[in-house]
C-alpha atoms as a PDB file:
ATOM      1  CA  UNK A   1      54.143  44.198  39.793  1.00  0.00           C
ATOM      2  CA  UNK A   2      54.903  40.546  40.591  1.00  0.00           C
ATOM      3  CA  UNK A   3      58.329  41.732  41.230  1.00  0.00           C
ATOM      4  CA  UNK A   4      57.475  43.792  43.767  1.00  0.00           C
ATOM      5  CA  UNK A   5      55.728  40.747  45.346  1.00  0.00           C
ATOM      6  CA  UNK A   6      58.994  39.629  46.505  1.00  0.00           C
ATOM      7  CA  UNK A   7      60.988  43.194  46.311  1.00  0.00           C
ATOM      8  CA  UNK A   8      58.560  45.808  47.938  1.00  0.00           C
ATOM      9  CA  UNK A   9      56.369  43.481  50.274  1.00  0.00           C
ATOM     10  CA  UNK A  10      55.308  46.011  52.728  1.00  0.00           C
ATOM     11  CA  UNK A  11      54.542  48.359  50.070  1.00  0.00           C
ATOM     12  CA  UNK A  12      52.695  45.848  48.075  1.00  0.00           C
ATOM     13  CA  UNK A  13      50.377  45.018  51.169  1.00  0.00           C
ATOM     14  CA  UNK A  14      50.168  48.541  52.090  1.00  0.00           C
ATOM     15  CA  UNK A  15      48.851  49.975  48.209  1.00  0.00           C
ATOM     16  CA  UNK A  16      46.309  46.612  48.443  1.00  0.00           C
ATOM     17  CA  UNK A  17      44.915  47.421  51.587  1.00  0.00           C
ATOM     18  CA  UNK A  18      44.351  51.036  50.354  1.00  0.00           C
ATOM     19  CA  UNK A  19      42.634  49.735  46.723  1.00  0.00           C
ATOM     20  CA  UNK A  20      40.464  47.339  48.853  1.00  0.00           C
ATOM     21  CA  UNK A  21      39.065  50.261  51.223  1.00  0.00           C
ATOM     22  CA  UNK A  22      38.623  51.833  47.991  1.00  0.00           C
ATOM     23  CA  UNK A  23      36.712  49.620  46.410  1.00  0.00           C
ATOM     24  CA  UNK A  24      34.644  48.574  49.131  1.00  0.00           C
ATOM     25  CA  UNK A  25      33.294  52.518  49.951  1.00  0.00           C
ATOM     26  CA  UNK A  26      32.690  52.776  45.931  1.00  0.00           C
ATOM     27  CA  UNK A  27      30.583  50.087  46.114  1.00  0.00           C
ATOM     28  CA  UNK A  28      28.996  50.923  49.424  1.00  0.00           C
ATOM     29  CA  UNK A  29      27.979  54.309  48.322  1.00  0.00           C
ATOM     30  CA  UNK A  30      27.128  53.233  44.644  1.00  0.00           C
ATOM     31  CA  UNK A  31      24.792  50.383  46.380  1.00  0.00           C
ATOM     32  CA  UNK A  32      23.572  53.415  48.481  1.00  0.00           C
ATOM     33  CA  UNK A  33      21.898  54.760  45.086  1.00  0.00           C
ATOM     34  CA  UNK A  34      20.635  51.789  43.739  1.00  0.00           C
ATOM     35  CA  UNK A  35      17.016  51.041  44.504  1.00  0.00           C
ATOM     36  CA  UNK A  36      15.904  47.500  45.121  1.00  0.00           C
ATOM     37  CA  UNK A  37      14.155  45.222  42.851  1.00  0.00           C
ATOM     38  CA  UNK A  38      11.699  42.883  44.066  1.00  0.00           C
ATOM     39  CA  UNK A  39      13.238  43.577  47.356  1.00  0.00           C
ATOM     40  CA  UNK A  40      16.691  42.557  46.560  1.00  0.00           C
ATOM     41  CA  UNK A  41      19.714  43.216  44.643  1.00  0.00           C
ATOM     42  CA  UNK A  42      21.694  41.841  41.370  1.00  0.00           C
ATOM     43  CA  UNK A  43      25.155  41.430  41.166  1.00  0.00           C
ATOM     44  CA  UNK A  44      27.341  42.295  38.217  1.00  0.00           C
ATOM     45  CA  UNK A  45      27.232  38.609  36.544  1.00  0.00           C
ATOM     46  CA  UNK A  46      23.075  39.045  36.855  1.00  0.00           C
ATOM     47  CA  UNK A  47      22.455  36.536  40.293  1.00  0.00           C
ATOM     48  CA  UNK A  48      19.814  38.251  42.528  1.00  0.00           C
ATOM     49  CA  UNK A  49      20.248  38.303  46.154  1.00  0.00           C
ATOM     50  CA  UNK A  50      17.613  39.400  48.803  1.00  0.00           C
ATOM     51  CA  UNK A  51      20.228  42.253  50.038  1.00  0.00           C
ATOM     52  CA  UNK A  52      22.359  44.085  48.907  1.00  0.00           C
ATOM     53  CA  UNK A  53      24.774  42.406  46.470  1.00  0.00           C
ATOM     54  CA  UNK A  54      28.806  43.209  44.802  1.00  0.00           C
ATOM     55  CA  UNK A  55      31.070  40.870  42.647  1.00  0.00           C
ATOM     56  CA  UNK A  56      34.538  41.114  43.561  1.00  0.00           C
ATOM     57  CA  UNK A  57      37.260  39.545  41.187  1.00  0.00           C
ATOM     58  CA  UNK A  58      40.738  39.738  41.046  1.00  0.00           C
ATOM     59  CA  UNK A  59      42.135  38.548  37.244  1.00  0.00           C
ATOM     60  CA  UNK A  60      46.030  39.557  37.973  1.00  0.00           C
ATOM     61  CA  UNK A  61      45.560  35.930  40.194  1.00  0.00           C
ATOM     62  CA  UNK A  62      45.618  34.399  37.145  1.00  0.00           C
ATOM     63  CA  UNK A  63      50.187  35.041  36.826  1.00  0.00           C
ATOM     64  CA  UNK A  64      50.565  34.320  41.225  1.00  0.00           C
ATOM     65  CA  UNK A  65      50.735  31.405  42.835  1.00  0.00           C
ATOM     66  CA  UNK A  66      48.303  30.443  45.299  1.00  0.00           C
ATOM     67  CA  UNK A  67      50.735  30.940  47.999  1.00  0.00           C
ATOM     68  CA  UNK A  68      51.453  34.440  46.656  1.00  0.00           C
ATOM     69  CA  UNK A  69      48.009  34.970  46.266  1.00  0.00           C
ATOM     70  CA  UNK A  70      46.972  33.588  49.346  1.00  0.00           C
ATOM     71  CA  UNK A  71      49.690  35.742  51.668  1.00  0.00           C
ATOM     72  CA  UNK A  72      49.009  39.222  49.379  1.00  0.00           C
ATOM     73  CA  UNK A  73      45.467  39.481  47.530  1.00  0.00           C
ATOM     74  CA  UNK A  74      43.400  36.968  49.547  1.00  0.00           C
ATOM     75  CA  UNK A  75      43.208  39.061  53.342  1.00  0.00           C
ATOM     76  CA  UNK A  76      42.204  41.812  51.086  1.00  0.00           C
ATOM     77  CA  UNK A  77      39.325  39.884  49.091  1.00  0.00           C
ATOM     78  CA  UNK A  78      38.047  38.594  52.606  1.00  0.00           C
ATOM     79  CA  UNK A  79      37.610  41.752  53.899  1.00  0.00           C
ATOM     80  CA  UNK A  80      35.913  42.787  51.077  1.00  0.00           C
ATOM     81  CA  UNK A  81      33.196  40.009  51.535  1.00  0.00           C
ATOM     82  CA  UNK A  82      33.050  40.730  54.984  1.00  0.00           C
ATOM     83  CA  UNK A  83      31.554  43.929  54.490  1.00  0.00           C
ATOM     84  CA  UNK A  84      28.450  43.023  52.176  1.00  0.00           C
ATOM     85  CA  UNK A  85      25.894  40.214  52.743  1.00  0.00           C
ATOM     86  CA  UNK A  86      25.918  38.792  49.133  1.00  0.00           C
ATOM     87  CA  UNK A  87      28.394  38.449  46.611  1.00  0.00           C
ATOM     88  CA  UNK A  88      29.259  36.257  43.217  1.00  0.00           C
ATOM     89  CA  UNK A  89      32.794  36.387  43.089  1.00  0.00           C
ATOM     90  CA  UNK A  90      33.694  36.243  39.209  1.00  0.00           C
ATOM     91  CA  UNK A  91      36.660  33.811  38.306  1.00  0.00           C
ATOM     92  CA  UNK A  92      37.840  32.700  34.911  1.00  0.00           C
ATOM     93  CA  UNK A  93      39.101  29.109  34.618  1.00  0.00           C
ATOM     94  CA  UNK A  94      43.012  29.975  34.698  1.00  0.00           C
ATOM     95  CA  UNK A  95      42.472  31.513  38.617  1.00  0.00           C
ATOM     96  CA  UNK A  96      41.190  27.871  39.516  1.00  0.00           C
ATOM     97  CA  UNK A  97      44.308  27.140  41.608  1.00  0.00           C
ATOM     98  CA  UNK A  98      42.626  30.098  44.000  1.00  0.00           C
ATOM     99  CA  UNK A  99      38.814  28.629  43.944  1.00  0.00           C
ATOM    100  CA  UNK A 100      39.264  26.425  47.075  1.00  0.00           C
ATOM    101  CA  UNK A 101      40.560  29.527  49.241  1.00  0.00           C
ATOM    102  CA  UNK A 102      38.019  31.799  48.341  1.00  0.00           C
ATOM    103  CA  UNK A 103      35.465  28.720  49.147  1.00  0.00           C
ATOM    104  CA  UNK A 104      36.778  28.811  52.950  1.00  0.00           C
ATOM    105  CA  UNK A 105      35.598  32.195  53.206  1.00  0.00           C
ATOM    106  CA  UNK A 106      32.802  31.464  55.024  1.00  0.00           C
ATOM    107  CA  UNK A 107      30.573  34.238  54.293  1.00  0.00           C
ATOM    108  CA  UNK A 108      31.008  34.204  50.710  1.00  0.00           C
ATOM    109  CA  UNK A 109      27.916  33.636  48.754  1.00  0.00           C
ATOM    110  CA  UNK A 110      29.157  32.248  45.332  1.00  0.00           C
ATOM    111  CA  UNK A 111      31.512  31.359  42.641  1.00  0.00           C
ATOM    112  CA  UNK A 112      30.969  32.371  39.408  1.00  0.00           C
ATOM    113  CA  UNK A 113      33.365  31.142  36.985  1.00  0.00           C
ATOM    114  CA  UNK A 114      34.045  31.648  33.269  1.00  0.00           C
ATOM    115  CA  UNK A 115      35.114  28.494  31.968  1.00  0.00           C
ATOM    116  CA  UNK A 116      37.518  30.194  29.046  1.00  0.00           C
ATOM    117  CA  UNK A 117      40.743  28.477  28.430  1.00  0.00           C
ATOM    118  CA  UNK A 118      44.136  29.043  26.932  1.00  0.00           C
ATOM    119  CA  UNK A 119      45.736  27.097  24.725  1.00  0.00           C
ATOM    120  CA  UNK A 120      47.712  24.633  25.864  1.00  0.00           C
ATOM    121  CA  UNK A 121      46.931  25.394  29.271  1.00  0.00           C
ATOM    122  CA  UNK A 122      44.690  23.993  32.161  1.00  0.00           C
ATOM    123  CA  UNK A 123      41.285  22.073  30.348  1.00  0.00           C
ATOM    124  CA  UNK A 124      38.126  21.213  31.482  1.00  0.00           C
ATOM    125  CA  UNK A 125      38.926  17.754  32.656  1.00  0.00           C
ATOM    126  CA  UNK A 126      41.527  18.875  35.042  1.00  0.00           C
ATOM    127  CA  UNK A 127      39.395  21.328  36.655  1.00  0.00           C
ATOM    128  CA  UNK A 128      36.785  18.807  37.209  1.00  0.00           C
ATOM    129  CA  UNK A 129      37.781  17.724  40.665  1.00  0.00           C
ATOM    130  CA  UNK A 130      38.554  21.021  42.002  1.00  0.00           C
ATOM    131  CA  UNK A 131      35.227  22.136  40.674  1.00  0.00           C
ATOM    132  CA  UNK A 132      33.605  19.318  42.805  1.00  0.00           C
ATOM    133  CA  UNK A 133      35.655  20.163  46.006  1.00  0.00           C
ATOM    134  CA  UNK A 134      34.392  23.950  45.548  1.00  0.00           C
ATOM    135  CA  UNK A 135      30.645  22.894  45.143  1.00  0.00           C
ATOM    136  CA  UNK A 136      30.877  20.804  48.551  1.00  0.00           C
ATOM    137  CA  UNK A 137      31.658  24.343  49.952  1.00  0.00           C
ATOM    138  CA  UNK A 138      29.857  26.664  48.437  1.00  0.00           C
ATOM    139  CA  UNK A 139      27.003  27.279  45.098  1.00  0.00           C
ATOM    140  CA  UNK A 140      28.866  27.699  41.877  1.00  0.00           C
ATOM    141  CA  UNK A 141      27.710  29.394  38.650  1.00  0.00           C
ATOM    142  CA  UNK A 142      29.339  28.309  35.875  1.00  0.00           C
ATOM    143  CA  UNK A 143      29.385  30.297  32.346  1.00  0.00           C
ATOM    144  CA  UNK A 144      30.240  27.460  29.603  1.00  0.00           C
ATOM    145  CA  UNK A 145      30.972  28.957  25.960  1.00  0.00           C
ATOM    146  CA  UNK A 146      29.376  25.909  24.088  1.00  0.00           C
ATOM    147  CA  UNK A 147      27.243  22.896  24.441  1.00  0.00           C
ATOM    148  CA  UNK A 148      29.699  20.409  24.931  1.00  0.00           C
ATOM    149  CA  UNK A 149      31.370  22.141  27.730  1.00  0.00           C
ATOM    150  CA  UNK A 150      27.894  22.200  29.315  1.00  0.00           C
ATOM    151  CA  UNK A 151      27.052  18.957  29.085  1.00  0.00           C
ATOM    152  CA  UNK A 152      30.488  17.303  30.439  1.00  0.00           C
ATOM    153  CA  UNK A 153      29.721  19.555  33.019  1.00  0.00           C
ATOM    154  CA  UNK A 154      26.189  18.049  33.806  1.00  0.00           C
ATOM    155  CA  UNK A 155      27.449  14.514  33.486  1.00  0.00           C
ATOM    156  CA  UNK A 156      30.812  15.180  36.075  1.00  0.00           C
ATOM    157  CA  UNK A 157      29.569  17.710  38.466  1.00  0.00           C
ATOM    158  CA  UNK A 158      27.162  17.116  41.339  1.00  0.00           C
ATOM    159  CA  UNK A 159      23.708  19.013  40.756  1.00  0.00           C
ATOM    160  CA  UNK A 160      23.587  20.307  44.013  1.00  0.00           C
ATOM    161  CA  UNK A 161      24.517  23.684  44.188  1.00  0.00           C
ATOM    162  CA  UNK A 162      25.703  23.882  40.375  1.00  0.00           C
ATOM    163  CA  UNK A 163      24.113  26.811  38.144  1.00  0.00           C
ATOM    164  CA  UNK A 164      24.934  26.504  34.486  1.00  0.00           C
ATOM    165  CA  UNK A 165      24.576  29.653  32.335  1.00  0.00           C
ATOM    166  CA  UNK A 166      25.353  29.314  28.665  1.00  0.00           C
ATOM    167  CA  UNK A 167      27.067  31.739  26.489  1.00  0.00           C
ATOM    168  CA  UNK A 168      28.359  30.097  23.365  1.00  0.00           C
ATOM    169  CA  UNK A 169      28.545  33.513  22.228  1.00  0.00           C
ATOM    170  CA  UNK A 170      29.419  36.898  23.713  1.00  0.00           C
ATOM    171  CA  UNK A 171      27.528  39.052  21.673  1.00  0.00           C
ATOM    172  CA  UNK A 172      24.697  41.814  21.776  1.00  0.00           C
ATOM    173  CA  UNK A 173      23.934  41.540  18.101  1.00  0.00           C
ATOM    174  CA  UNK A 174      19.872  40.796  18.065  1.00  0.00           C
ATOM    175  CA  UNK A 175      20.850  38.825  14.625  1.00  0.00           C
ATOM    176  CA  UNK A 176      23.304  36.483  16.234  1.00  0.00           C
ATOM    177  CA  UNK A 177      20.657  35.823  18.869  1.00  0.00           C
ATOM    178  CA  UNK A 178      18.249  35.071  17.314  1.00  0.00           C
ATOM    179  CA  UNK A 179      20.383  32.319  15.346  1.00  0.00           C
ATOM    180  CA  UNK A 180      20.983  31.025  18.669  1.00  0.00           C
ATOM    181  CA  UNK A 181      18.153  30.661  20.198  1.00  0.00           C
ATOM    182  CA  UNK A 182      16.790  27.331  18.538  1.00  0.00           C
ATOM    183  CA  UNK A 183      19.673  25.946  19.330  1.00  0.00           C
ATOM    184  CA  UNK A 184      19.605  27.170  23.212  1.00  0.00           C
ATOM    185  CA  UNK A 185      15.883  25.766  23.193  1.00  0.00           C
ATOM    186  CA  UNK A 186      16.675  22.315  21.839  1.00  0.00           C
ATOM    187  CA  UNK A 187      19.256  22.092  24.308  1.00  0.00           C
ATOM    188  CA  UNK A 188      17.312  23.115  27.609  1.00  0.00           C
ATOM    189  CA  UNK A 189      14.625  20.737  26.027  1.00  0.00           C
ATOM    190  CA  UNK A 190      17.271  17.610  25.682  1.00  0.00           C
ATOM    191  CA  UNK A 191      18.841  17.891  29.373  1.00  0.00           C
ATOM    192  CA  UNK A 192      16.151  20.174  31.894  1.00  0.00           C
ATOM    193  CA  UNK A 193      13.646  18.377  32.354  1.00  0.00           C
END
Protein backbone atom coordinates (compact mmCIF):
# COMPACT_ATOMS: atom_id res chain seq x y z
CA UNK A 1 0.00 0.00 0.00
CA UNK A 2 2.56 2.73 0.73
CA UNK A 3 3.91 1.90 -2.60
CA UNK A 4 1.11 2.73 -4.29
CA UNK A 5 1.30 6.12 -2.47
CA UNK A 6 3.82 7.14 -4.89
CA UNK A 7 2.97 4.45 -7.86
CA UNK A 8 -0.93 4.51 -8.20
CA UNK A 9 -1.78 8.12 -6.80
CA UNK A 10 -4.99 8.63 -8.52
CA UNK A 11 -6.06 5.28 -7.65
CA UNK A 12 -5.00 5.61 -4.12
CA UNK A 13 -7.16 8.90 -3.72
CA UNK A 14 -9.88 7.47 -5.69
CA UNK A 15 -10.31 3.83 -3.36
CA UNK A 16 -9.98 6.52 -0.12
CA UNK A 17 -12.57 8.68 -1.17
CA UNK A 18 -14.82 5.61 -1.79
CA UNK A 19 -13.86 3.91 1.96
CA UNK A 20 -14.57 7.40 3.48
CA UNK A 21 -18.24 7.66 1.87
CA UNK A 22 -18.38 4.29 3.17
CA UNK A 23 -17.71 4.76 6.39
CA UNK A 24 -19.42 7.86 6.90
CA UNK A 25 -23.15 6.29 5.61
CA UNK A 26 -22.29 3.15 8.04
CA UNK A 27 -22.07 5.31 10.69
CA UNK A 28 -24.87 7.61 9.68
CA UNK A 29 -27.34 4.86 9.42
CA UNK A 30 -25.91 2.84 12.47
CA UNK A 31 -26.30 6.33 14.53
CA UNK A 32 -29.82 6.29 12.88
CA UNK A 33 -30.61 3.14 15.25
CA UNK A 34 -29.09 4.15 18.24
CA UNK A 35 -31.35 5.82 20.75
CA UNK A 36 -30.07 8.67 22.85
CA UNK A 37 -28.99 8.63 26.35
CA UNK A 38 -29.61 11.42 28.54
CA UNK A 39 -30.18 13.26 25.38
CA UNK A 40 -26.89 12.68 23.82
CA UNK A 41 -24.57 10.28 22.38
CA UNK A 42 -21.17 8.27 23.34
CA UNK A 43 -18.48 7.76 21.17
CA UNK A 44 -16.48 4.59 20.78
CA UNK A 45 -13.60 5.59 23.45
CA UNK A 46 -16.83 6.27 26.04
CA UNK A 47 -16.88 10.57 25.82
CA UNK A 48 -20.57 11.69 25.72
CA UNK A 49 -21.61 14.37 23.47
CA UNK A 50 -25.05 16.19 23.43
CA UNK A 51 -25.53 14.93 19.60
CA UNK A 52 -24.85 12.57 17.83
CA UNK A 53 -21.26 11.31 18.18
CA UNK A 54 -18.42 8.84 15.83
CA UNK A 55 -14.62 8.23 16.44
CA UNK A 56 -12.74 8.18 13.38
CA UNK A 57 -9.03 6.85 13.42
CA UNK A 58 -6.73 6.02 10.93
CA UNK A 59 -3.66 3.59 12.50
CA UNK A 60 -1.91 2.86 8.88
CA UNK A 61 -0.71 6.88 9.71
CA UNK A 62 1.40 5.46 12.00
CA UNK A 63 4.21 4.04 8.62
CA UNK A 64 3.36 7.80 6.35
CA UNK A 65 4.76 10.80 6.73
CA UNK A 66 2.83 13.71 7.60
CA UNK A 67 3.21 15.06 4.21
CA UNK A 68 1.94 11.75 2.79
CA UNK A 69 -0.60 11.72 5.20
CA UNK A 70 -1.53 15.11 4.95
CA UNK A 71 -1.89 15.11 0.79
CA UNK A 72 -3.75 11.32 0.88
CA UNK A 73 -5.67 10.35 4.26
CA UNK A 74 -6.19 13.81 5.82
CA UNK A 75 -9.02 15.47 2.98
CA UNK A 76 -10.65 12.22 3.62
CA UNK A 77 -10.67 12.36 7.61
CA UNK A 78 -11.97 16.08 7.25
CA UNK A 79 -14.75 15.21 5.42
CA UNK A 80 -15.56 12.69 7.64
CA UNK A 81 -15.80 15.23 10.62
CA UNK A 82 -17.59 17.46 8.56
CA UNK A 83 -20.48 15.37 8.41
CA UNK A 84 -21.19 14.68 12.26
CA UNK A 85 -21.34 17.29 15.08
CA UNK A 86 -19.12 15.38 17.63
CA UNK A 87 -16.31 13.23 17.36
CA UNK A 88 -13.11 11.82 19.56
CA UNK A 89 -10.74 11.03 17.05
CA UNK A 90 -8.64 7.98 18.53
CA UNK A 91 -4.75 8.27 18.02
CA UNK A 92 -2.02 6.13 19.50
CA UNK A 93 1.24 7.90 20.41
CA UNK A 94 3.32 6.76 17.19
CA UNK A 95 0.57 8.92 14.79
CA UNK A 96 1.70 12.07 16.91
CA UNK A 97 3.54 13.59 13.92
CA UNK A 98 -0.35 13.90 12.48
CA UNK A 99 -1.99 15.42 15.90
CA UNK A 100 -1.40 19.11 14.94
CA UNK A 101 -3.27 18.64 11.44
CA UNK A 102 -6.13 16.99 12.67
CA UNK A 103 -6.19 19.94 15.49
CA UNK A 104 -6.72 22.59 12.50
CA UNK A 105 -9.77 20.90 11.64
CA UNK A 106 -11.86 23.23 13.00
CA UNK A 107 -14.89 21.35 13.69
CA UNK A 108 -13.29 18.54 15.30
CA UNK A 109 -14.33 17.92 18.79
CA UNK A 110 -11.38 15.93 20.36
CA UNK A 111 -8.24 14.00 20.52
CA UNK A 112 -8.10 10.98 22.15
CA UNK A 113 -4.82 9.46 22.30
CA UNK A 114 -3.35 6.17 23.55
CA UNK A 115 -0.14 6.93 24.94
CA UNK A 116 1.46 3.22 23.99
CA UNK A 117 4.97 3.25 22.82
CA UNK A 118 7.46 1.16 20.93
CA UNK A 119 10.58 0.38 21.86
CA UNK A 120 13.10 2.44 20.99
CA UNK A 121 10.86 4.72 19.39
CA UNK A 122 9.19 8.20 20.10
CA UNK A 123 8.75 8.57 24.37
CA UNK A 124 6.74 10.52 26.42
CA UNK A 125 9.07 13.41 26.83
CA UNK A 126 9.27 14.11 23.20
CA UNK A 127 5.68 14.20 22.72
CA UNK A 128 5.31 16.63 25.45
CA UNK A 129 5.44 19.79 23.42
CA UNK A 130 3.39 18.65 20.63
CA UNK A 131 0.88 17.52 23.19
CA UNK A 132 0.81 21.17 24.52
CA UNK A 133 0.53 22.76 20.97
CA UNK A 134 -2.59 20.30 20.36
CA UNK A 135 -4.32 21.28 23.73
CA UNK A 136 -4.05 25.15 22.73
CA UNK A 137 -6.28 23.91 19.79
CA UNK A 138 -8.45 21.63 20.80
CA UNK A 139 -9.59 19.18 24.32
CA UNK A 140 -7.43 16.12 24.50
CA UNK A 141 -8.15 12.79 26.25
CA UNK A 142 -5.35 11.05 27.06
CA UNK A 143 -5.33 7.10 27.98
CA UNK A 144 -1.95 6.59 30.13
CA UNK A 145 -1.11 2.74 30.85
CA UNK A 146 0.42 3.45 34.39
CA UNK A 147 0.77 5.94 37.11
CA UNK A 148 3.85 7.43 36.25
CA UNK A 149 2.88 8.23 32.78
CA UNK A 150 -0.09 10.01 34.39
CA UNK A 151 1.49 11.97 36.61
CA UNK A 152 4.40 13.44 34.21
CA UNK A 153 1.52 14.17 32.35
CA UNK A 154 -0.21 16.31 35.14
CA UNK A 155 3.02 18.02 36.05
CA UNK A 156 3.96 19.02 31.98
CA UNK A 157 0.64 19.52 30.43
CA UNK A 158 -1.64 22.51 30.89
CA UNK A 159 -5.00 21.49 32.78
CA UNK A 160 -7.07 23.22 30.54
CA UNK A 161 -8.66 21.12 28.23
CA UNK A 162 -6.61 17.86 29.31
CA UNK A 163 -8.77 14.61 30.27
CA UNK A 164 -6.70 11.85 31.77
CA UNK A 165 -8.19 8.32 31.70
CA UNK A 166 -6.13 5.57 33.25
CA UNK A 167 -5.73 2.11 32.06
CA UNK A 168 -2.68 0.49 33.56
CA UNK A 169 -4.33 -2.52 32.45
CA UNK A 170 -6.43 -3.61 29.48
CA UNK A 171 -8.36 -6.18 30.90
CA UNK A 172 -12.09 -7.31 31.59
CA UNK A 173 -11.12 -9.83 34.20
CA UNK A 174 -13.40 -8.70 37.45
CA UNK A 175 -10.25 -10.30 39.49
CA UNK A 176 -7.66 -8.05 37.98
CA UNK A 177 -9.98 -5.16 38.77
CA UNK A 178 -10.58 -5.48 41.65
CA UNK A 179 -6.67 -5.67 42.45
CA UNK A 180 -6.62 -2.42 40.86
CA UNK A 181 -8.87 -0.53 42.23
CA UNK A 182 -7.07 0.48 45.62
CA UNK A 183 -4.51 1.44 43.79
CA UNK A 184 -6.73 3.69 41.22
CA UNK A 185 -8.36 5.18 44.52
CA UNK A 186 -5.13 6.12 46.27
CA UNK A 187 -4.11 7.71 43.23
CA UNK A 188 -7.27 9.96 42.40
CA UNK A 189 -7.02 10.67 46.24
CA UNK A 190 -3.10 11.87 45.99
CA UNK A 191 -3.53 14.27 42.79
CA UNK A 192 -7.72 15.27 42.31
CA UNK A 193 -8.44 17.16 44.68
Amino acid sequence: MCLDFYDHPDEVHRILGELAELYTRVNETVLEVIPPFENGYSTRMHLWTPGKAITPQNDISTIVSPKTYEEFALPWDRKIIERFDYHSYHLHAPEHHIYELLADIEPLTALQVTLDFTPGGFGLEDMIPNLRRVLSKKPVVLVCLDFEQAERCLEALPRAGLCLTLAPQFTTDPDDVEHIRPEYIEWLEKHCQ
